[in-house]
Protein backbone atom coordinates (compact mmCIF):
# COMPACT_ATOMS: atom_id res chain seq x y z
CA UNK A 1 86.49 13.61 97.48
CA UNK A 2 83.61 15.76 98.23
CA UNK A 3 81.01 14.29 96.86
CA UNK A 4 77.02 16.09 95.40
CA UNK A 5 73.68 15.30 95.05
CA UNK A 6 74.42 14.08 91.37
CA UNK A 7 76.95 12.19 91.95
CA UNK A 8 75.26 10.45 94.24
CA UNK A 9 72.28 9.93 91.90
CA UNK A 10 74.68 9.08 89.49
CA UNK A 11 76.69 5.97 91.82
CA UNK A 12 73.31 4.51 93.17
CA UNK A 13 71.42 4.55 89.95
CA UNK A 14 68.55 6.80 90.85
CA UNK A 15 67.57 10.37 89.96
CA UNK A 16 68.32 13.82 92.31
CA UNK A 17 65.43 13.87 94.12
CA UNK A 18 65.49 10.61 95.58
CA UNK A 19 68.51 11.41 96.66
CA UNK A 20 67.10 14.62 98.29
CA UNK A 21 64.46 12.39 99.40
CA UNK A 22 66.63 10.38 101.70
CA UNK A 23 67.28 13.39 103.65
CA UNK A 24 64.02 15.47 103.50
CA UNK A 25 61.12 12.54 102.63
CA UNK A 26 63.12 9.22 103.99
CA UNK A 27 59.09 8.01 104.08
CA UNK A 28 59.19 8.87 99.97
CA UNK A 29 61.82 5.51 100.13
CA UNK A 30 62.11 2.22 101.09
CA UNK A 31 64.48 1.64 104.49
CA UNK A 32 66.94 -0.15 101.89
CA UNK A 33 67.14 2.43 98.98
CA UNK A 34 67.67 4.89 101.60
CA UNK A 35 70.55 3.62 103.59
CA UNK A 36 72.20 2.27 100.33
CA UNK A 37 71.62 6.44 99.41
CA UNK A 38 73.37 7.14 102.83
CA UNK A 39 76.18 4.97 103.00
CA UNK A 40 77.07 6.13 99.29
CA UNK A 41 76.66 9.73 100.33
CA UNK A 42 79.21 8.95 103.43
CA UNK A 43 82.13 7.23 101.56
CA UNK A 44 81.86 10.22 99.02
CA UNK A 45 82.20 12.76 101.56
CA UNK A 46 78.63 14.35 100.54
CA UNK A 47 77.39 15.64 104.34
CA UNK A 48 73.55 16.42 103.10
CA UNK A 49 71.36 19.16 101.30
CA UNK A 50 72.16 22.42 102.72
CA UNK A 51 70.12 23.33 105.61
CA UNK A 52 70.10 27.34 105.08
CA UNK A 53 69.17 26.86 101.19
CA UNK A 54 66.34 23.87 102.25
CA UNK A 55 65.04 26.52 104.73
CA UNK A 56 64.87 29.51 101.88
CA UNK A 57 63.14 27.23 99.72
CA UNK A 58 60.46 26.76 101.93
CA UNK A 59 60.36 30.16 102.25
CA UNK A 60 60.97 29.59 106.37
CA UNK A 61 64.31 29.73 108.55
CA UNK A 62 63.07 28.70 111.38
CA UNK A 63 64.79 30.89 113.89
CA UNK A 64 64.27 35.05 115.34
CA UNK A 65 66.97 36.80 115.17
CA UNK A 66 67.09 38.92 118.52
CA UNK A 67 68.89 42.28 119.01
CA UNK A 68 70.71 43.68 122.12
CA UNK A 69 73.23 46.32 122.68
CA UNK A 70 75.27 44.41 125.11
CA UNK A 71 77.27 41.55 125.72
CA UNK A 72 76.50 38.10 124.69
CA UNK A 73 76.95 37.23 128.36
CA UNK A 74 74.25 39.77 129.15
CA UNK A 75 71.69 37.68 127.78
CA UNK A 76 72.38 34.67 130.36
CA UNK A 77 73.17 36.77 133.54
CA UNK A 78 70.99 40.00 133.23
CA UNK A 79 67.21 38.87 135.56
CA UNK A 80 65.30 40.99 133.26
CA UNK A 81 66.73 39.63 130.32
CA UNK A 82 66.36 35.79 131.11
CA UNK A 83 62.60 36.46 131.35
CA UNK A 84 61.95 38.16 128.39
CA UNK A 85 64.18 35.70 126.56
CA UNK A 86 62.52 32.90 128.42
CA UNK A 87 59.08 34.18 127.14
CA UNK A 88 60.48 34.49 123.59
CA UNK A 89 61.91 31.50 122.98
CA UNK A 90 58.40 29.22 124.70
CA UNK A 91 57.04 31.04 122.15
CA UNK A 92 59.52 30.24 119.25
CA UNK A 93 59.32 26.97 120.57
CA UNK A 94 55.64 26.62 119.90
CA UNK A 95 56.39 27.53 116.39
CA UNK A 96 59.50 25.00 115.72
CA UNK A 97 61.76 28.03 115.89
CA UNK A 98 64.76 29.17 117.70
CA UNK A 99 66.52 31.73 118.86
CA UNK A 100 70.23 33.61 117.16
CA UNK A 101 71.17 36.36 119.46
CA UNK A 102 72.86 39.04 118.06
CA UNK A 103 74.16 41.05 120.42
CA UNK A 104 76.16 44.76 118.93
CA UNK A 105 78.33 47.41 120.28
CA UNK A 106 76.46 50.17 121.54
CA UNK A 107 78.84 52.19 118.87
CA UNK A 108 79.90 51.33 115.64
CA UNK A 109 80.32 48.24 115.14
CA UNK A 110 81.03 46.71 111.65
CA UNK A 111 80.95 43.24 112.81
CA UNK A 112 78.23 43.15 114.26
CA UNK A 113 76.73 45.05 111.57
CA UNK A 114 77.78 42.26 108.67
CA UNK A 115 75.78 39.42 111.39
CA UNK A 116 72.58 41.47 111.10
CA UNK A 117 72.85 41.95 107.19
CA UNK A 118 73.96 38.31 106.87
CA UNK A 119 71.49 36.79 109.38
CA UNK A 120 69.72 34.09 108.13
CA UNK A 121 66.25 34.35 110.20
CA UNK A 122 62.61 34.39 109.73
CA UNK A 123 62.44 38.12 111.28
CA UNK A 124 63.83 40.41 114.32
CA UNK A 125 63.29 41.14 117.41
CA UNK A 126 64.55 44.01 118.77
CA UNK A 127 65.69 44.18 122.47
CA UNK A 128 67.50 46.66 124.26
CA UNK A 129 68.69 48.90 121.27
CA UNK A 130 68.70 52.12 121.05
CA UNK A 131 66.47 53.77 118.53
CA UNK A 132 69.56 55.56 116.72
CA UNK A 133 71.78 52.39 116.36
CA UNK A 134 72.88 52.09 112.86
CA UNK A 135 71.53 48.03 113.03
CA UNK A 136 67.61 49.59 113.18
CA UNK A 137 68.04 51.01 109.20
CA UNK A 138 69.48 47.39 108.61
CA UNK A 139 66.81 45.30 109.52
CA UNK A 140 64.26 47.20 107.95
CA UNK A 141 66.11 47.33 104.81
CA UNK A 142 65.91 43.37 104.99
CA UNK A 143 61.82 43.63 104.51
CA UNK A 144 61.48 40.78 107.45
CA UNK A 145 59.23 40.82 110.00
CA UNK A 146 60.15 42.97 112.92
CA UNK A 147 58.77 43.38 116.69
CA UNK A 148 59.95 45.83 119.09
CA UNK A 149 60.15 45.47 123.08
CA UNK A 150 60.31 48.75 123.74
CA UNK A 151 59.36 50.90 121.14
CA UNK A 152 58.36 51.37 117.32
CA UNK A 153 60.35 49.05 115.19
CA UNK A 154 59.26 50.99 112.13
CA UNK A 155 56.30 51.10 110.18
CA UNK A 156 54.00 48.32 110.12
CA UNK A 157 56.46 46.90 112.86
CA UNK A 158 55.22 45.10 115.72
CA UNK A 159 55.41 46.46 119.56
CA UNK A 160 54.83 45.01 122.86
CA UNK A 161 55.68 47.35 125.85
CA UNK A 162 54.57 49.15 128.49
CA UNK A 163 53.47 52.61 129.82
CA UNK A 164 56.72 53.90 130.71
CA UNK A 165 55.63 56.88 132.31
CA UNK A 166 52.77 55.86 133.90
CA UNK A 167 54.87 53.31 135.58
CA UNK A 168 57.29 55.74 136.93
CA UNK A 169 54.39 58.23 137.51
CA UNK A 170 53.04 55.98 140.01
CA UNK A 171 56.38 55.66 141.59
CA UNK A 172 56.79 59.52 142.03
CA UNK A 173 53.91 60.45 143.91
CA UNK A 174 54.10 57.68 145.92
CA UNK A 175 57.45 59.27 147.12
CA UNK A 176 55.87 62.82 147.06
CA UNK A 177 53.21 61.47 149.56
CA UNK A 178 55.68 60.00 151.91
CA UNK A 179 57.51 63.96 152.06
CA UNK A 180 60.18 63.39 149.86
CA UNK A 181 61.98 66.72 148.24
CA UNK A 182 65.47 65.96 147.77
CA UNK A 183 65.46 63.13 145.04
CA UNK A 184 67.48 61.91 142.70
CA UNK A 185 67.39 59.71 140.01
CA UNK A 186 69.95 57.19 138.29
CA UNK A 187 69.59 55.30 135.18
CA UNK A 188 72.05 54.08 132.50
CA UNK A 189 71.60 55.59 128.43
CA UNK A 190 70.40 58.95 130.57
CA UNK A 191 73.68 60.14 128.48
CA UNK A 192 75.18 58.63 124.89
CA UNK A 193 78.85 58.59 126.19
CA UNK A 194 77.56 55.54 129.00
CA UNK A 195 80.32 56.88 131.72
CA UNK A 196 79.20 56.64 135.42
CA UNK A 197 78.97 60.15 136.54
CA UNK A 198 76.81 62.71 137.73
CA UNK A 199 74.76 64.77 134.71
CA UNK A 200 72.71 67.37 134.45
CA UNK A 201 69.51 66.78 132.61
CA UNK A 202 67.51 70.08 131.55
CA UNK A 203 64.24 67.70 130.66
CA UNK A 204 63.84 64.12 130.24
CA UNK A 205 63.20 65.17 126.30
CA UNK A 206 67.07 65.58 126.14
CA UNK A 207 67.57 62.06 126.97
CA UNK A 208 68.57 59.85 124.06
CA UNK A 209 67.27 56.23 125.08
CA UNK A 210 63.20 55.56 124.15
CA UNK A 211 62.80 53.83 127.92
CA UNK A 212 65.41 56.47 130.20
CA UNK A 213 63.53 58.92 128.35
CA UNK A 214 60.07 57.58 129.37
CA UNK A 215 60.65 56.84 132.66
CA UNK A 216 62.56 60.08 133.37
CA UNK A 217 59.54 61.62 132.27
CA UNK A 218 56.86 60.17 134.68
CA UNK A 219 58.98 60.93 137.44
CA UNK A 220 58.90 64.71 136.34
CA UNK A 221 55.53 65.08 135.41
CA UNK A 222 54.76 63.45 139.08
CA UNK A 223 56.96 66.03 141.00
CA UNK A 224 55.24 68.69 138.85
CA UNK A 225 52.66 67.41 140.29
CA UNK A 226 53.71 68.11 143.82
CA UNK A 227 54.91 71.14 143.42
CA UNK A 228 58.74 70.22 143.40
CA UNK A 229 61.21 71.53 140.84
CA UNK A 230 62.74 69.31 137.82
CA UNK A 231 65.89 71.73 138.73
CA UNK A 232 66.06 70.44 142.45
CA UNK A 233 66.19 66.91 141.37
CA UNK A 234 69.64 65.42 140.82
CA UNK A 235 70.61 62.82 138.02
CA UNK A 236 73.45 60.20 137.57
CA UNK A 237 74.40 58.37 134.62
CA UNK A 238 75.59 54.60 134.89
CA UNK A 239 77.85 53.04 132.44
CA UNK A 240 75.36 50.10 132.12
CA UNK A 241 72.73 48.34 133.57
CA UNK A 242 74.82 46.74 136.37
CA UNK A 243 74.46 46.40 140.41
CA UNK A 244 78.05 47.67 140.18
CA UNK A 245 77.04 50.79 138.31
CA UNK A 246 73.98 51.62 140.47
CA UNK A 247 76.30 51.30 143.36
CA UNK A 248 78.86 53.77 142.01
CA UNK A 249 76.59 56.06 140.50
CA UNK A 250 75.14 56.27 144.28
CA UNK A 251 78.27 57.46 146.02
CA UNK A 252 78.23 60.28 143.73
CA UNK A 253 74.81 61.03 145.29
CA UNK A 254 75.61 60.17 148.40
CA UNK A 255 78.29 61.72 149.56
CA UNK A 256 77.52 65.33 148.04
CA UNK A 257 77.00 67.80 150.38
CA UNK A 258 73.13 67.70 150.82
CA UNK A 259 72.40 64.33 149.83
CA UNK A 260 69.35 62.82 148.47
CA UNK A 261 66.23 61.39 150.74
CA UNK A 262 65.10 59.29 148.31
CA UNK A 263 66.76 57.55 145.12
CA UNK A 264 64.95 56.37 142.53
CA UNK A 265 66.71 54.24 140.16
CA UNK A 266 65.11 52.73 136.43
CA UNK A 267 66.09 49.15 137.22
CA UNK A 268 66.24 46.75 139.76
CA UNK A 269 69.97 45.88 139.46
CA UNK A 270 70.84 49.68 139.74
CA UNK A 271 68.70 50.00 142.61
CA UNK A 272 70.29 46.93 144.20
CA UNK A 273 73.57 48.57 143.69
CA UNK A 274 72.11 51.78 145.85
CA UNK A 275 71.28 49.64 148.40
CA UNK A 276 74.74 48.13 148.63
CA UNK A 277 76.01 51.80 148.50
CA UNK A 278 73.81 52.30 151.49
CA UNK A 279 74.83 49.43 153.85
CA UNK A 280 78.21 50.51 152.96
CA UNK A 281 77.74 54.06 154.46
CA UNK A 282 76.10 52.76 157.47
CA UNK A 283 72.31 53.99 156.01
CA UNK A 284 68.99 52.33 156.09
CA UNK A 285 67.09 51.71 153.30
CA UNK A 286 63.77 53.10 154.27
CA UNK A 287 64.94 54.82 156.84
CA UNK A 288 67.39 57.01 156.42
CA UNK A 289 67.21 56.97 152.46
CA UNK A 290 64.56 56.18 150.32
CA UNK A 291 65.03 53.54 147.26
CA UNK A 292 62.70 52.37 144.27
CA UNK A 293 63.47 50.20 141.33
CA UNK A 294 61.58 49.17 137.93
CA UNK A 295 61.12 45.89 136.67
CA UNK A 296 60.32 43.46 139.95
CA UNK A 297 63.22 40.96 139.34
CA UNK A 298 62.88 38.06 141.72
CA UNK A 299 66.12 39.60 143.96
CA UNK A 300 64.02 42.50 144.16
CA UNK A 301 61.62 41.01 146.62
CA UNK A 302 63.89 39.53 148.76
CA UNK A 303 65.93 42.71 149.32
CA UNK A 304 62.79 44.38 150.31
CA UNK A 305 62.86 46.55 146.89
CA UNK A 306 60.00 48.97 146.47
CA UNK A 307 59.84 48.35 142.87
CA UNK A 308 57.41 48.48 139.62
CA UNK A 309 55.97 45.27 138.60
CA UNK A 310 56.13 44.50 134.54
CA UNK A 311 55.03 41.18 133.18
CA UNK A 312 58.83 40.04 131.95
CA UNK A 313 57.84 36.82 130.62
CA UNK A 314 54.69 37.79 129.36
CA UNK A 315 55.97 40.38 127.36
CA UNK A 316 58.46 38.23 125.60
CA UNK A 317 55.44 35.70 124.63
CA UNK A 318 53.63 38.29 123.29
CA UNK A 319 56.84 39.33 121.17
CA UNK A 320 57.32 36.22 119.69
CA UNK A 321 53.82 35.37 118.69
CA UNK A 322 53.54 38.95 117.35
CA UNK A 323 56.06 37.93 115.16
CA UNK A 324 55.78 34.40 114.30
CA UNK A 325 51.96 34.41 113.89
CA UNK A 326 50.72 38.01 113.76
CA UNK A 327 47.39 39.65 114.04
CA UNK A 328 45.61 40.09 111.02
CA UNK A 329 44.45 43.73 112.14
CA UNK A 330 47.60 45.75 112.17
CA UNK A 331 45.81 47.52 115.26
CA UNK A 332 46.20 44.37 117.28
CA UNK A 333 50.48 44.56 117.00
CA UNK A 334 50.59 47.14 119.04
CA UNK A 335 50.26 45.85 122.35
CA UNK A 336 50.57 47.52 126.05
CA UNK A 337 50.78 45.67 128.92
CA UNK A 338 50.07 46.62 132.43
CA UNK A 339 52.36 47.98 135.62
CA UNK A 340 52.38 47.73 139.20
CA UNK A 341 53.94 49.78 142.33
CA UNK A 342 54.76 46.94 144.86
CA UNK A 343 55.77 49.04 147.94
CA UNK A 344 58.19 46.99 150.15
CA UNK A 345 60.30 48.55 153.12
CA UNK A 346 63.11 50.50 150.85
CA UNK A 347 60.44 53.29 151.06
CA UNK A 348 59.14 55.29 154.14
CA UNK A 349 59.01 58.78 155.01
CA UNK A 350 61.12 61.43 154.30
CA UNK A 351 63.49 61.54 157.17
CA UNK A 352 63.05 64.66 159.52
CA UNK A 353 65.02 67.44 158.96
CA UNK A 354 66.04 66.13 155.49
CA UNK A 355 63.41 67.35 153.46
């Protein structure tokens, strides 16, 4: 029979609370009393106090719950990811906490959103989701702490990030200097329906994702810049954030009838996937087409990416502590870190005639 905490007060002799002891306080008890409290407990079936109610008590879970739109495989094979997640969880570790990811559909998704209601965690950290997903409303309507990688949370939530456009800012007039007119540009959420296709983006205002958005923005305000028209640049949607996709949303670019000279792509494993879209066509990377990336992932230096640097781990340290043991001055949870153009050989000039 299954067996409870009184009736196992009740068969040694002792009161409920010495029988919690034996779990929670063995040092309350003497080795004896507790393993005569144990052995009872096993031969009645009673498996100990539960943990989730022990952990509400103390008014601590001891784990972040952390949201992505994506696969749970995404966490574990994405380079990007493992850092960030890497940086959150030395954190969490610092603070005898772990980790529950949580990943969700990018569309509705009721099971997913029943795991974020019923998620027993000390707060949320949000990672990769899109600012109108139906789990952001959820969380907040929980009242636990929240922190943001990418954007604002909510009020009073918690943000570590970076300059977006700045970053990509950086990135375009670099390629402006080197002669660059025909560009074009591919990054995944540019679009809501996630198919890999060419699209047609009036301003990077119309794009629904907080970091397409930002990115696409730096890149037009630095071709403003240099006097070359948002109109002439070409865009391309990928399904998701995927070598594969950056590879297939390049042909499309490609193989159009006055391709690009330069391709700028908002993250490393797109602009990997460019690259292979290159060799396959018999086109140098530098040479005959231009190619930048965002984030620095360590294959991005040993392709000879021209990339933007961001602080992966760093920013996933930050995340955590902002949550697990926050500033007392709400100014101070609002943190920005700082970019980097590294300029490898996927950039040179604009090949002549091709401007």
């Amino acid at each position: 029979m299954g067996g409870t905490l009184q009736t196992i007060a009740d068969a040694v002799g002792v009161s409920r609370s010495t029988v919690s002891n034996a779990y929670s306080r063995p040092d309350q008890l003497s080795p004896e009393l507790r393993e005569r409290i144990l052995e009872t407990a096993r031969r009645l079936g009673y498996s100990g106090p539960n943990p989730t109610a022990r952990s509400l008590r103390r008014g601590r879970v001891g784990a972040i719950g952390v949201l992505f739109t994506a696969t749970m495989s995404y966490a574990f094979t994405d380079p990007y990811a493992v850092q960030f997640l890497r940086g959150l969880s030395e954190a969490a570790e610092r603070h005898d906490s772990g980790l529950l990811l949580l990943p969700l559909s990018p569309g509705d998704d009721e099971a997913g959103m029943n795991a974020v209601r019923n998620a027993v965690v000390d707060g949320f950290c949000i990672y990769c989701v899109p600012e109108w997903h139906r789990s952001l409303p959820v969380i907040r309507a929980r009242r636990l702490p929240i922190v943001s990688g990418e954007h604002d949370g909510g009020r009073n939530a918690a943000c570590v990030g970076i300059d977006e456009a700045a970053a990509t800012r950086a990135a375009g007039e670099h390629l402006a200097r080197l002669g660059h007119r025909r560009i074009a540009v591919i990054g995944d959420w540019l679009t809501v329906d996630r198919q890999t296709r060419p699209v047609t983006i009036a301003a990077p205002g119309d794009v629904p994702y907080y970091v397409s958005r930002e990115r696409l923005r730096g890149y037009h305000d630095a071709f403003a810049a240099a006097g070359i028209a948002w109109t002439d640049v070409s865009t391309a949607n990928a399904a998701d954030n995927s070598r594969e996709a950056g590879a297939t949303a390049a042909a499309y670019l490609l193989d159009c009838a006055h391709p690009p000279t330069a391709v700028l792509a908002l993250t490393d494993l797109l602009a990997l996937g460019v690259l292979d879209a290159l060799a396959a066509r018999g086109l140098r990377a530098g040479h005959d087409v231009s190619v930048v990336g965002f984030d620095d992932i360590p294959e991005a230096g040993a392709a000879g990416l021209t990339t933007i640097r961001q602080p992966a781990i760093e920013r996933g340290r930050i995340a955590g502590g902002l949550l697990l043991d926050p500033p007392a001055d709400p100014a101070d949870r609002q943190v920005v870190l700082p970019t980097e153009l590294i300029v490898r050989a996927s950039t040179g000039p604009s090949p002549t005639g091709r401007t």
